[in-house]
N, C-alpha and C. Protein backbone atom coordinates (compact mmCIF):
# COMPACT_ATOMS: atom_id res chain seq x y z
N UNK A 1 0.83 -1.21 0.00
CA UNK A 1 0.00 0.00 0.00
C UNK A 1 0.87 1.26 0.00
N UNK A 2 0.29 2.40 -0.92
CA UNK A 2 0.84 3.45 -0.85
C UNK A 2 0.47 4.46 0.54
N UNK A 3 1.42 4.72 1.05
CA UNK A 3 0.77 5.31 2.00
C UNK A 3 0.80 7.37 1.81
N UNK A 4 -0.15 8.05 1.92
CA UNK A 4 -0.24 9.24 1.25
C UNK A 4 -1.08 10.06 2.37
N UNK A 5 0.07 10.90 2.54
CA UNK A 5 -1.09 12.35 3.40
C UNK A 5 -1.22 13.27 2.44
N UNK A 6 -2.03 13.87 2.79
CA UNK A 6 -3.04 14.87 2.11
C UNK A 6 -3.01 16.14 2.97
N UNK A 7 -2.71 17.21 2.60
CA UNK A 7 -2.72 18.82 2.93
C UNK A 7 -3.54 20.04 1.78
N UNK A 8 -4.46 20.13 2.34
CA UNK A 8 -4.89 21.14 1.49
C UNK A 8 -5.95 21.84 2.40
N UNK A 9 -6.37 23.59 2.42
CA UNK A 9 -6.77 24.48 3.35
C UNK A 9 -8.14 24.31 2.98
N UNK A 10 -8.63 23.22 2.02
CA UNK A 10 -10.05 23.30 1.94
C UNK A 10 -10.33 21.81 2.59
N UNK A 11 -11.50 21.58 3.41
CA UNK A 11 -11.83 20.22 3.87
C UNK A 11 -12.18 19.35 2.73
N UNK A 12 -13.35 20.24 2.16
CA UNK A 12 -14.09 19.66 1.15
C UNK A 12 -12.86 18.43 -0.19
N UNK A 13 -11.81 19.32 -0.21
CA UNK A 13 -10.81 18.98 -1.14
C UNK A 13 -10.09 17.74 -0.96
N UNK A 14 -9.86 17.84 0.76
CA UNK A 14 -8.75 16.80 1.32
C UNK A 14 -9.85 15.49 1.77
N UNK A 15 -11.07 15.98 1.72
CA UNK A 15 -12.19 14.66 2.08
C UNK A 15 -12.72 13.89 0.74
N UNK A 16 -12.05 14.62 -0.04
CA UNK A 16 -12.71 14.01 -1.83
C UNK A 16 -11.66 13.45 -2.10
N UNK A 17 -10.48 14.27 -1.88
CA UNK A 17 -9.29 13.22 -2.45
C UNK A 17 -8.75 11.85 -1.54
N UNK A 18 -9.15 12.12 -0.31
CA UNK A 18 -8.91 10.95 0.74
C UNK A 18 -9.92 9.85 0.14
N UNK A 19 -11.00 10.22 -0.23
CA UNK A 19 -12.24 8.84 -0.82
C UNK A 19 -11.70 8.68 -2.44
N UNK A 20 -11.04 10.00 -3.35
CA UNK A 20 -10.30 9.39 -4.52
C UNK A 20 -9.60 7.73 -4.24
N UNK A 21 -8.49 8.74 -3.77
CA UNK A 21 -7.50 7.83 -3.51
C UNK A 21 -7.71 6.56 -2.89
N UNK A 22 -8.49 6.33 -1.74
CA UNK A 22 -8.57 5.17 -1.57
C UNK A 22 -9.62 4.12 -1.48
N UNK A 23 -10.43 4.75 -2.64
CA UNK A 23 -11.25 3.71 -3.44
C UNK A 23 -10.99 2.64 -3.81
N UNK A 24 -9.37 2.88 -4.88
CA UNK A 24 -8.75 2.08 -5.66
C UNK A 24 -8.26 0.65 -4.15
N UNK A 25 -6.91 -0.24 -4.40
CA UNK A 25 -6.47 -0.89 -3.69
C UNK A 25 -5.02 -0.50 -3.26
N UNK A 26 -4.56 0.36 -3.60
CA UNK A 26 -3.05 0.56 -3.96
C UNK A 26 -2.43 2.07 -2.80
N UNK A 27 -3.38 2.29 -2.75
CA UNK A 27 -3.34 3.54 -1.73
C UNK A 27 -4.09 4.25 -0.39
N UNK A 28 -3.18 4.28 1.08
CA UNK A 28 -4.10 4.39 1.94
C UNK A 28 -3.64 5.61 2.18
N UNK A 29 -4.69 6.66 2.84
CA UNK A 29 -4.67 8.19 3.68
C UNK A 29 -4.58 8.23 5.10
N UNK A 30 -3.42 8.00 5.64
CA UNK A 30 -3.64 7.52 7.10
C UNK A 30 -3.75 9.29 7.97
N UNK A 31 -3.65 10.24 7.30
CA UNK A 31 -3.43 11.69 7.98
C UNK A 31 -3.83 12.44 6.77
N UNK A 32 -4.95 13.61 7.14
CA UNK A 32 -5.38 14.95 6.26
C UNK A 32 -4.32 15.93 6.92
N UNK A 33 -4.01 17.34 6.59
CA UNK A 33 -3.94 18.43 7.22
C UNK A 33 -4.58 19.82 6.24
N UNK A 34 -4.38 21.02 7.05
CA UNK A 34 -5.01 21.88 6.79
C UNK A 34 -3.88 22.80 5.94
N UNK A 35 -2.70 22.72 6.27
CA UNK A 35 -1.46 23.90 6.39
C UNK A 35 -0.43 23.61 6.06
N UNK A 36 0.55 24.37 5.93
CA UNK A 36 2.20 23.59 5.71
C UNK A 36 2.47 23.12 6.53
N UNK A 37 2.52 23.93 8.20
CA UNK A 37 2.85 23.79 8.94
C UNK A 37 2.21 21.98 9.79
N UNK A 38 1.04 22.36 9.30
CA UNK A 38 1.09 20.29 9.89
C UNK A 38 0.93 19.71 8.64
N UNK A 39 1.36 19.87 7.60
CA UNK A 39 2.33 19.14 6.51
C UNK A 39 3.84 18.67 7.17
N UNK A 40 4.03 19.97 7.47
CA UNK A 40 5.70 19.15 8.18
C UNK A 40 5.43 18.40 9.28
N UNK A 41 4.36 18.86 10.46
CA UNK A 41 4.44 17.89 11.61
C UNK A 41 3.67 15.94 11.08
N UNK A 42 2.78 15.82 10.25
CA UNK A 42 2.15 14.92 9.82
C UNK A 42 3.28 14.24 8.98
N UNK A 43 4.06 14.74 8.20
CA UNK A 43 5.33 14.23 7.52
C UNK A 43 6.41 13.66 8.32
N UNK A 44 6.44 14.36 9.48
CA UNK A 44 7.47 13.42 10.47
C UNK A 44 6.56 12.15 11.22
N UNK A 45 5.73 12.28 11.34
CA UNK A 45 4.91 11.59 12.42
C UNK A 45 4.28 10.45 11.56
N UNK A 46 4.12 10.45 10.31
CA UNK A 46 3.90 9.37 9.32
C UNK A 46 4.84 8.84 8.17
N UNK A 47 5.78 9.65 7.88
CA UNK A 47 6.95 9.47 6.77
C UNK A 47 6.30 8.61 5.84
N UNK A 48 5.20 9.41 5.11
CA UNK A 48 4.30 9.17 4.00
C UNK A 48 5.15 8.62 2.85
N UNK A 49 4.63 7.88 2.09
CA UNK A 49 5.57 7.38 1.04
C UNK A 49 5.25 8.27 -0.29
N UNK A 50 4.31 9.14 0.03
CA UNK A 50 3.71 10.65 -1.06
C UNK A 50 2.95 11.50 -0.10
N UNK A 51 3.84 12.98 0.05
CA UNK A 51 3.22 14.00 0.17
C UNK A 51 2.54 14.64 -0.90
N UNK A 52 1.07 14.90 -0.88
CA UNK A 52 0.06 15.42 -2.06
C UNK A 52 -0.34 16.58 -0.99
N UNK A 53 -0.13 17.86 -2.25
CA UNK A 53 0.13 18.94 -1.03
C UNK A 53 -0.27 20.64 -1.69
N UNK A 54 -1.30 20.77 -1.07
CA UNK A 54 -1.63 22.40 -1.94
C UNK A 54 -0.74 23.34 -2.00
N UNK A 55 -0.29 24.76 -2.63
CA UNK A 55 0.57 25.63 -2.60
C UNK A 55 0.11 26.75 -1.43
N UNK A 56 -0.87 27.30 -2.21
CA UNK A 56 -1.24 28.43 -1.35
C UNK A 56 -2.30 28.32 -0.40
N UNK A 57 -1.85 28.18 0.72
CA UNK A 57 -2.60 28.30 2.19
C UNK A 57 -2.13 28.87 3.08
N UNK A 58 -2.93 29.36 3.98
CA UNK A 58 -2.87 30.01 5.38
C UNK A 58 -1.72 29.57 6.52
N UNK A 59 -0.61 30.91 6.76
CA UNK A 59 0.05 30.77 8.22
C UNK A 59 1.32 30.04 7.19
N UNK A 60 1.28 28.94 6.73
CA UNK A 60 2.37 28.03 5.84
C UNK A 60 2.54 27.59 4.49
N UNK A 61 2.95 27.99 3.44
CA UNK A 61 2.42 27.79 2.16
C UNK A 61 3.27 26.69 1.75
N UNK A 62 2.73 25.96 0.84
CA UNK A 62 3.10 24.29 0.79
C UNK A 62 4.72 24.86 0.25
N UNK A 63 4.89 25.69 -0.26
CA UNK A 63 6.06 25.88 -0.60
C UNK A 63 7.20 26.30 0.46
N UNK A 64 6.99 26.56 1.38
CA UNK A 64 7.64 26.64 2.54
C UNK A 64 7.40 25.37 2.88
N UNK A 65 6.68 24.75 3.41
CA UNK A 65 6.68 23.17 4.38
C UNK A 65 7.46 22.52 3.12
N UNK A 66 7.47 22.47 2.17
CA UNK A 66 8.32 21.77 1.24
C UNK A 66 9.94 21.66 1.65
N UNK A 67 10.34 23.21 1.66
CA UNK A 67 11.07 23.54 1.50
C UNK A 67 12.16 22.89 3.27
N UNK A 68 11.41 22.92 3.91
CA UNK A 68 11.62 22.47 5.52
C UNK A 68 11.74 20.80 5.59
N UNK A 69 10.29 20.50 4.41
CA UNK A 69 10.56 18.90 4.92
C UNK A 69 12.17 18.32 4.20
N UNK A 70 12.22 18.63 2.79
CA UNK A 70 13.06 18.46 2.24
C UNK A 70 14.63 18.54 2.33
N UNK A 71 15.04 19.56 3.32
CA UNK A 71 16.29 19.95 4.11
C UNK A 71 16.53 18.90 5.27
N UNK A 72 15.00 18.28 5.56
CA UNK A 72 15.55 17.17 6.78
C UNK A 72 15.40 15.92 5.70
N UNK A 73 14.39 15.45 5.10
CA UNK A 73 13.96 14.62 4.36
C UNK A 73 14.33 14.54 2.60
N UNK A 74 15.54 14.88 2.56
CA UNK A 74 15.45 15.09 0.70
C UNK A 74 15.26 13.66 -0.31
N UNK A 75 14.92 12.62 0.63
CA UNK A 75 14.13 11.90 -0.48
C UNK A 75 12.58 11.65 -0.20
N UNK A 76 12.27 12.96 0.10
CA UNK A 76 11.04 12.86 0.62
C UNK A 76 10.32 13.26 -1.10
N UNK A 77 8.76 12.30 -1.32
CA UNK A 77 8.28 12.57 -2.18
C UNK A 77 7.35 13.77 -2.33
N UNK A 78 7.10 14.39 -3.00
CA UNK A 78 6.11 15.84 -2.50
C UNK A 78 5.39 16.38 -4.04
N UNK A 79 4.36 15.93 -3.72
CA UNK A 79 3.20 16.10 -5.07
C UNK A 79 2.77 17.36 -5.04
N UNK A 80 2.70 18.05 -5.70
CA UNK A 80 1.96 19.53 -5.66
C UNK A 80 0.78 19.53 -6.37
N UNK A 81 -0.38 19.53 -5.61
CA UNK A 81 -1.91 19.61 -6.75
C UNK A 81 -2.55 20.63 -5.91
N UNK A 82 -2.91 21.60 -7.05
CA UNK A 82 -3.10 22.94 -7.08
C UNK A 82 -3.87 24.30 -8.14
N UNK A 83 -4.55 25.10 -7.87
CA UNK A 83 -5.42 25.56 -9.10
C UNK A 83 -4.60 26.47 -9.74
N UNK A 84 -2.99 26.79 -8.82
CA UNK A 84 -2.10 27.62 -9.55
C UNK A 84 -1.29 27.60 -10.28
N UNK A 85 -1.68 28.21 -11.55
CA UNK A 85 -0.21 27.51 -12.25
C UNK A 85 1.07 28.98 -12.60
N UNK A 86 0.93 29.41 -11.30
CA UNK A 86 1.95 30.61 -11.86
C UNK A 86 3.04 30.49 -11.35
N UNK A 87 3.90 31.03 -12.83
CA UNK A 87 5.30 30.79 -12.77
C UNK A 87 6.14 30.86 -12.09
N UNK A 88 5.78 31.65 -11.16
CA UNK A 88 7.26 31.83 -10.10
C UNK A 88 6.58 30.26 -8.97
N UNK A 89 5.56 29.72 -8.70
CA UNK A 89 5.59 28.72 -7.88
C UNK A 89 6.12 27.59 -8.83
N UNK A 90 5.61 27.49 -10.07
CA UNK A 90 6.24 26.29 -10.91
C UNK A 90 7.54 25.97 -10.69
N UNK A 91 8.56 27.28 -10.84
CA UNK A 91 9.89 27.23 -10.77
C UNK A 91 10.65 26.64 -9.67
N UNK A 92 9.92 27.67 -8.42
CA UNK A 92 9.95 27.27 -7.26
C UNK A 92 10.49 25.89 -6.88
N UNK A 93 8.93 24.81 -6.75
CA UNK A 93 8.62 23.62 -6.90
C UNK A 93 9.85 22.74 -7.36
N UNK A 94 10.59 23.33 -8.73
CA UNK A 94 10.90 22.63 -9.88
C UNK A 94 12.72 22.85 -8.99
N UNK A 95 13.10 23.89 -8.34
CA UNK A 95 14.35 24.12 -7.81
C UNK A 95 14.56 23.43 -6.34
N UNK A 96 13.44 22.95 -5.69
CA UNK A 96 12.97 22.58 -4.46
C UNK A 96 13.46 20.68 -4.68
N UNK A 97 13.05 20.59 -5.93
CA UNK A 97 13.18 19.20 -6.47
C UNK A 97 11.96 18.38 -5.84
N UNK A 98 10.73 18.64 -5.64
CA UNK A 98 9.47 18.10 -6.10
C UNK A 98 9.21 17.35 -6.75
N UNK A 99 8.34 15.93 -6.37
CA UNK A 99 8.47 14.95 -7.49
C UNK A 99 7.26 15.43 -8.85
N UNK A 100 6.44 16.49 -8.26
CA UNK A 100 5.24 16.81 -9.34
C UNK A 100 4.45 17.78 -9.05
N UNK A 101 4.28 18.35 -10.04
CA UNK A 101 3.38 19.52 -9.91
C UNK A 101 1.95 19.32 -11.06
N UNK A 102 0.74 19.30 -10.12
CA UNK A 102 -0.03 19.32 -11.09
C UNK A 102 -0.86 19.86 -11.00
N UNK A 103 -2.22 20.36 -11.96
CA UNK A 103 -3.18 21.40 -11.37
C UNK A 103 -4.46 20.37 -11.41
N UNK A 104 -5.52 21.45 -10.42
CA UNK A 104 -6.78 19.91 -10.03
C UNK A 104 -7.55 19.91 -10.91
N UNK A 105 -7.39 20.60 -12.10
CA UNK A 105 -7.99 20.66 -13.27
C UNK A 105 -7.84 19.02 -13.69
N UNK A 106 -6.59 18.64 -13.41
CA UNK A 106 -6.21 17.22 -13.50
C UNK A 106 -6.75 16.36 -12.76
N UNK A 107 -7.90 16.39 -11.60
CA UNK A 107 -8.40 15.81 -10.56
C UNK A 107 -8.53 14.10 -10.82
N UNK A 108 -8.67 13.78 -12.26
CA UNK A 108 -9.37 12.47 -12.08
C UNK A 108 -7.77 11.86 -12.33
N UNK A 109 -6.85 11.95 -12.92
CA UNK A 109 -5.10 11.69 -13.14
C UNK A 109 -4.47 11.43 -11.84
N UNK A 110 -5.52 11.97 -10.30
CA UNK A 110 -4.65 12.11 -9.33
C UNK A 110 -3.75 10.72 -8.76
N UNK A 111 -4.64 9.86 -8.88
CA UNK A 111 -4.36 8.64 -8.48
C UNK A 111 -3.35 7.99 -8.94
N UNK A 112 -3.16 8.21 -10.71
CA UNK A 112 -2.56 7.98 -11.11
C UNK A 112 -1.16 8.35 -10.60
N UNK A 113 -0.97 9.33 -10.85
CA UNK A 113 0.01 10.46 -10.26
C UNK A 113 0.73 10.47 -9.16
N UNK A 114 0.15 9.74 -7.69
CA UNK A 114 0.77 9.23 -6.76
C UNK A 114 1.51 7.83 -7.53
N UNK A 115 0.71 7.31 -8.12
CA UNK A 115 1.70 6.03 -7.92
C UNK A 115 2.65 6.11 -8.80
N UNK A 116 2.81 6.80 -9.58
CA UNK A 116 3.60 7.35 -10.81
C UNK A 116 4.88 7.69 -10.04
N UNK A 117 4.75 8.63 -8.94
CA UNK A 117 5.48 9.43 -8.38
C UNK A 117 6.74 8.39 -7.36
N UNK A 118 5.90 7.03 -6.83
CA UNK A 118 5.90 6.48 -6.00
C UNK A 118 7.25 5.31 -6.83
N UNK A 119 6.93 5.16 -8.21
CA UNK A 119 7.91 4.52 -9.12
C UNK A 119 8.74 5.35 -9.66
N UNK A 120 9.36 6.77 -8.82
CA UNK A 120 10.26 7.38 -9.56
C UNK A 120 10.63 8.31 -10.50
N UNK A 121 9.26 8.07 -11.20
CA UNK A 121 8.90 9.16 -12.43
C UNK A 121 8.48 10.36 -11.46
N UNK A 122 8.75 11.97 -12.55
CA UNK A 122 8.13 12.84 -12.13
C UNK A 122 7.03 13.27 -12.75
N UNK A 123 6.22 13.70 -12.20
CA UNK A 123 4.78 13.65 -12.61
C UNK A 123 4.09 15.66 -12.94
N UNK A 124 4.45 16.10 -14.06
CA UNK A 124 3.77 17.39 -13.84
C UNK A 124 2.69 17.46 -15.49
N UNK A 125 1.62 18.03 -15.06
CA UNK A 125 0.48 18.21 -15.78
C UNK A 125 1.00 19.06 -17.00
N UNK A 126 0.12 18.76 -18.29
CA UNK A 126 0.45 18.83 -19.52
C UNK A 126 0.56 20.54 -19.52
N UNK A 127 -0.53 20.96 -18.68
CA UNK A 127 -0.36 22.57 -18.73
C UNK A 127 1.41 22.89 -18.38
N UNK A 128 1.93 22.17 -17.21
CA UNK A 128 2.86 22.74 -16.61
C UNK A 128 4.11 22.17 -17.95
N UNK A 129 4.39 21.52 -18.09
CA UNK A 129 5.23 21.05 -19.14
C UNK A 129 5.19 21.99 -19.99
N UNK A 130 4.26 21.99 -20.93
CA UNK A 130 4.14 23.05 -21.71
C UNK A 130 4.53 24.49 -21.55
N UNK A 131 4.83 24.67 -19.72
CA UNK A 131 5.14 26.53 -20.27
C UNK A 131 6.43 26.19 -20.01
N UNK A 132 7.26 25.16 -19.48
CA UNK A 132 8.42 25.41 -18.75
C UNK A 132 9.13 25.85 -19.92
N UNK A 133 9.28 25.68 -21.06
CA UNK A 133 9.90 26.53 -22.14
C UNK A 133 10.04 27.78 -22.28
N UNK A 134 9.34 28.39 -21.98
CA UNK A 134 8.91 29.92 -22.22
C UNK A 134 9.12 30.30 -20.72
N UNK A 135 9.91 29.56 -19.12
CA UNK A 135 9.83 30.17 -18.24
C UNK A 135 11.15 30.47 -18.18
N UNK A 136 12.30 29.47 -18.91
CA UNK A 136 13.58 29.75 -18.52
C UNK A 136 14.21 30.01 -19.51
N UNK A 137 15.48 30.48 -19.43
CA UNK A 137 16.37 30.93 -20.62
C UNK A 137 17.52 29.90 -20.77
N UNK A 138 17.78 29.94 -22.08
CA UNK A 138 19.35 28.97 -22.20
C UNK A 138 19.90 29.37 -21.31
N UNK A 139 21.27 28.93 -20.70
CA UNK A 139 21.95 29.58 -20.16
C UNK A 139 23.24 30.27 -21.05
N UNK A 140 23.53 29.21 -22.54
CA UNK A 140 24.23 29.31 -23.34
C UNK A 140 25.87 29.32 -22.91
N UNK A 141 26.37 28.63 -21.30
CA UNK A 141 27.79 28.32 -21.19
C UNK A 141 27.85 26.95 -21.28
N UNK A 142 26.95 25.62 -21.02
CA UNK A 142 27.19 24.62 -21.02
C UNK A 142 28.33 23.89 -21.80
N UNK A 143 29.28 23.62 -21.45
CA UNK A 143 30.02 22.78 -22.25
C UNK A 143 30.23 21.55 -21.94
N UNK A 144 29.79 20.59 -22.62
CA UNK A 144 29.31 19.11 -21.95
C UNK A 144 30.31 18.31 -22.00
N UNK A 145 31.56 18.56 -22.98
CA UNK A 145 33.19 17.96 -22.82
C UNK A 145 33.23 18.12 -21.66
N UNK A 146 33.60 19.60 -21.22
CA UNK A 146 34.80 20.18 -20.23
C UNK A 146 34.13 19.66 -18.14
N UNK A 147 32.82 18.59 -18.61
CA UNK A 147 32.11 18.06 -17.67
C UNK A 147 31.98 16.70 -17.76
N UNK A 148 32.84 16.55 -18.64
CA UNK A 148 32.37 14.48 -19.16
C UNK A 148 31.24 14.65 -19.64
N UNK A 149 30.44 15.14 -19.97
CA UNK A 149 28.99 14.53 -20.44
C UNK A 149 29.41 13.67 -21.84
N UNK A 150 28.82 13.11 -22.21
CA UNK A 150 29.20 12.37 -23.45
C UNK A 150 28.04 12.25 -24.14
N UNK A 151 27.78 11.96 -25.11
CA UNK A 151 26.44 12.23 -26.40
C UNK A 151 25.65 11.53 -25.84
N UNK A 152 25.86 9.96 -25.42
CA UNK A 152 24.90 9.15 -24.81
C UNK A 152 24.25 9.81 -23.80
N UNK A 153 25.05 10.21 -22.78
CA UNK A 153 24.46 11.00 -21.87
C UNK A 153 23.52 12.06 -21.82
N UNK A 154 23.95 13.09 -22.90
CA UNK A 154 22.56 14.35 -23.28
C UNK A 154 21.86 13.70 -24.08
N UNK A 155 21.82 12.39 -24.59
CA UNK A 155 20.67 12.04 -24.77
C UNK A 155 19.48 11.71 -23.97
N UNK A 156 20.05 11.00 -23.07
CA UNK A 156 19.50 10.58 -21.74
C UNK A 156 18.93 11.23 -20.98
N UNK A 157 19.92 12.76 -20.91
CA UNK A 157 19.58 13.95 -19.85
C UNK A 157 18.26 14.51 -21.04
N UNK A 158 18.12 14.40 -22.17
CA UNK A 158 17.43 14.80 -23.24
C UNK A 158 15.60 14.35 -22.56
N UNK A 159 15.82 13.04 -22.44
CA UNK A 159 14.64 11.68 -22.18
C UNK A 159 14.24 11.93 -20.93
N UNK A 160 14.98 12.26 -19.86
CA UNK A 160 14.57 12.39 -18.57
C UNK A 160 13.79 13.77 -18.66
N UNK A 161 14.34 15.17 -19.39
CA UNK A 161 13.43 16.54 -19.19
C UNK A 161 11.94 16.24 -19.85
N UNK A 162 11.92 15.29 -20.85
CA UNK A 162 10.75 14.98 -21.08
C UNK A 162 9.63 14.26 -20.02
N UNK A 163 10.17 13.99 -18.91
CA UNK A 163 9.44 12.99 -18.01
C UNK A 163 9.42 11.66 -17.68
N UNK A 164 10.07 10.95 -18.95
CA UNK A 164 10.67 9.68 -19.21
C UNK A 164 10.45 8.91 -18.07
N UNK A 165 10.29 7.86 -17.82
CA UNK A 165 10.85 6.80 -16.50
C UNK A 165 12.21 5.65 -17.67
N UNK A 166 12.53 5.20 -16.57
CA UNK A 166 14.09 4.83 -17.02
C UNK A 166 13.31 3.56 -17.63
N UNK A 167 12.44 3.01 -17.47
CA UNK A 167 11.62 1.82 -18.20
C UNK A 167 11.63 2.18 -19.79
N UNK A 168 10.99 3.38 -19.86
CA UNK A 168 10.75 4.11 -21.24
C UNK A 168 12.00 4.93 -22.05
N UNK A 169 12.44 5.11 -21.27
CA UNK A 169 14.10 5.65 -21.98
C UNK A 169 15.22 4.08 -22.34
N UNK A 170 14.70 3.29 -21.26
CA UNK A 170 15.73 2.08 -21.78
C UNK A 170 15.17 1.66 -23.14
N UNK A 171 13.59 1.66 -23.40
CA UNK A 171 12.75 1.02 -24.18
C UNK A 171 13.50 1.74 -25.75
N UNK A 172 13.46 3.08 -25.82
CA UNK A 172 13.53 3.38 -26.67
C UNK A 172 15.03 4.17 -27.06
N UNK A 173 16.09 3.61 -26.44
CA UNK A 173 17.27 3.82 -26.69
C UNK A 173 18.11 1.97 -26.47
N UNK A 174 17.11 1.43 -26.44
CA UNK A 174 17.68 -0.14 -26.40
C UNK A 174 18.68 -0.34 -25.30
N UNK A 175 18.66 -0.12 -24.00
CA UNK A 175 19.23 -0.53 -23.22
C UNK A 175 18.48 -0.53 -22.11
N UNK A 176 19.23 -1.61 -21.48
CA UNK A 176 18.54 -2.35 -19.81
C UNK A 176 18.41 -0.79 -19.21
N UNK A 177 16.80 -1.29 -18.07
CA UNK A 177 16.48 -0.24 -17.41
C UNK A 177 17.53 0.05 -16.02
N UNK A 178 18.24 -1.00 -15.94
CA UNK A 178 19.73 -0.97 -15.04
C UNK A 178 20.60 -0.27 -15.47
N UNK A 179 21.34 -0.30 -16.68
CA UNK A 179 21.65 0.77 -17.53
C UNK A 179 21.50 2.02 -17.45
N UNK A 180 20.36 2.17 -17.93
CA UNK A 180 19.61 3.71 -17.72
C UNK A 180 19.94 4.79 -16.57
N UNK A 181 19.61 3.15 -15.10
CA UNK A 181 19.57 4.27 -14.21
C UNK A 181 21.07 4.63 -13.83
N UNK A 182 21.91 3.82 -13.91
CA UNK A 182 23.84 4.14 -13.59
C UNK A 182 24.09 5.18 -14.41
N UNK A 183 23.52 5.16 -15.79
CA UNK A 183 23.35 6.39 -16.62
C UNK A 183 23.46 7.87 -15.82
N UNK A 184 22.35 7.74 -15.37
CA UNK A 184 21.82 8.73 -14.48
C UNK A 184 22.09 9.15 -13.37
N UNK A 185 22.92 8.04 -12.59
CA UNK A 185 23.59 8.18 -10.95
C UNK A 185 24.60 9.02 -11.61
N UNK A 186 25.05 8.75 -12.76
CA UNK A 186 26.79 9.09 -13.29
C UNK A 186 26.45 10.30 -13.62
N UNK A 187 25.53 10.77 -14.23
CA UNK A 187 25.23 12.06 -14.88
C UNK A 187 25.21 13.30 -13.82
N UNK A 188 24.21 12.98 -12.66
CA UNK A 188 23.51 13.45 -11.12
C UNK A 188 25.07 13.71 -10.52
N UNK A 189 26.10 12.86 -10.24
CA UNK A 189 27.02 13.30 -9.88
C UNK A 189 28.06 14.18 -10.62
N UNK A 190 28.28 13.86 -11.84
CA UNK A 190 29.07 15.10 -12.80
C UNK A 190 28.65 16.04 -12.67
N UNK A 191 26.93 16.41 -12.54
CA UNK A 191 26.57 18.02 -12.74
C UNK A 191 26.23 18.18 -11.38
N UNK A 192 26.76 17.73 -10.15
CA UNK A 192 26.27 18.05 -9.22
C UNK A 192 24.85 18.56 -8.92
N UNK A 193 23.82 17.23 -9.18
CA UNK A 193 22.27 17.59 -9.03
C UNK A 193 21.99 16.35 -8.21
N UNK A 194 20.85 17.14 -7.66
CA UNK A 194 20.30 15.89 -6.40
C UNK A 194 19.21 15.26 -6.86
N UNK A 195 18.44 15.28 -8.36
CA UNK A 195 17.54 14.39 -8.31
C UNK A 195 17.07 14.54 -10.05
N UNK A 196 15.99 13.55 -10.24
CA UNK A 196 15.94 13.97 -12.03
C UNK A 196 14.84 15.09 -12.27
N UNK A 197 14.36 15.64 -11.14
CA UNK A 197 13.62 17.12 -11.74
C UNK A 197 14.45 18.16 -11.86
N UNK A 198 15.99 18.17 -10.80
CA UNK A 198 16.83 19.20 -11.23
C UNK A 198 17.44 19.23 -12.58
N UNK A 199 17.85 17.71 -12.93
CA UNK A 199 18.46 17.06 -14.07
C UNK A 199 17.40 18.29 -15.31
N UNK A 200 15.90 17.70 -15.15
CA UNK A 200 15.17 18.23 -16.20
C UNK A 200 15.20 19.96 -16.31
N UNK A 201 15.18 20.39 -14.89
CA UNK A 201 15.22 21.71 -15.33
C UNK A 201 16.68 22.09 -15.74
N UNK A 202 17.63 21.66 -15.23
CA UNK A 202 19.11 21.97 -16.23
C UNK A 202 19.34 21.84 -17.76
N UNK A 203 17.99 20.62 -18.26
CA UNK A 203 18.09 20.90 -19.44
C UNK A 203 17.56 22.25 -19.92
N UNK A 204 16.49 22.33 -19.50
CA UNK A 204 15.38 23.52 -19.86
C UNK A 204 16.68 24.99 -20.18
N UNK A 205 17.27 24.89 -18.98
CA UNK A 205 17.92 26.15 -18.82
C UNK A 205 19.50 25.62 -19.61
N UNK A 206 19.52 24.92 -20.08
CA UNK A 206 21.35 24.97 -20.18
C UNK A 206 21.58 24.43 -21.49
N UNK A 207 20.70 23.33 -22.14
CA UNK A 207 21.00 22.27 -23.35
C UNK A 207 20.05 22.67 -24.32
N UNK A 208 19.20 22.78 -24.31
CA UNK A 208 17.78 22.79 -24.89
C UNK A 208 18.11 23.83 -25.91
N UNK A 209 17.82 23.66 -27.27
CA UNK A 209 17.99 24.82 -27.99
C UNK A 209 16.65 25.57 -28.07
């Protein structure tokens, strides 16, 4: 069982998605909260295997409790579902290293989306994908010699900004999903990044023409 707390400043929200979610068989809600602030205390006190977690609320904004759980917890998972999709929280989220950001426009995907999150993949809604282009700039110094990167590799780093899981990047570059991921340990340590949403936004900002 997945185990998943739920934070969001509306009841109505966190009592619909608590009966979403565990309709199915695959996922239990053992803790709601209201706030960031018992986002972080419910996060220590359950070490949820998915935080699903609103942005903007009262006294603590999920982006702060993020930002707290993650400094003690950085393989902590942390879903963002939310009606906001503005850019400076996207970014936010995306520098925080968040496994997903999605909006509840996406409501019926949610389910999906935990367990998505829960196998590694990062999970952000077609809206959010779509602007991250238009949020960042090349950086235009990358030089992927003078770092080891090697062609295989920005290909890889290529597959992961898309969302990829290492299942689907092995699939379609013909190599074991074991492969893939040493790929990726090797890559994470050359560019000094802690996870594959930083990986993706380094493309955004650094490779990406």
């Amino acid at each position: 069982m997945i185990k998943t707390v739920v934070i969001d400043d509306d009841p109505i929200v966190t009592l619909s998605l608590k009966t979403i979610l565990e309709a199915g068989n695959n996922i239990e809600v053992p803790a709601c909260g209201t706030d960031g602030k018992e986002a972080a205390e419910l996060y220590e006190k359950y070490l949820p295997d998915v935080l699903l977690m609103d942005i903007r609320m009262k006294d603590m904004t999920g982006i702060d409790a993020a930002e707290i759980i993650l400094k003690k917890y950085p393989e902590a998972r942390i879903l963002f579902l939310t009606t906001f999709s503005d850019d400076e929280y996207i970014l936010k989220a995306l520098e925080l290293g968040v496994k997903g950001y999605i909006l509840k426009q996406d409501f019926d995907g949610i389910e999906a989306a935990v367990i998505a999150v829960t196998e590694g993949q990062n999970v952000f809604g077609s809206q959010i994908t779509s602007r991250l282009t238009g949020m960042v700039q090349r950086g235009g110094s990358f030089d992927p010699e003078s770092l080891g990167i090697s062609r295989k590799e920005l290909e890889i780093i290529a597959e992961v900004a898309k969302g990829l899981s290492n299942r689907e990047i092995a699939a379609r570059l013909y190599l074991s999903e074991g492969t893939i991921r040493n790929y990726i340990s090797n890559i994470l340590l050359k560019l000094n990044l802690r996870d594959r949403t930083q990986l993706a936004v380094f493309y955004y900002e650094n490779i990406r023409d």
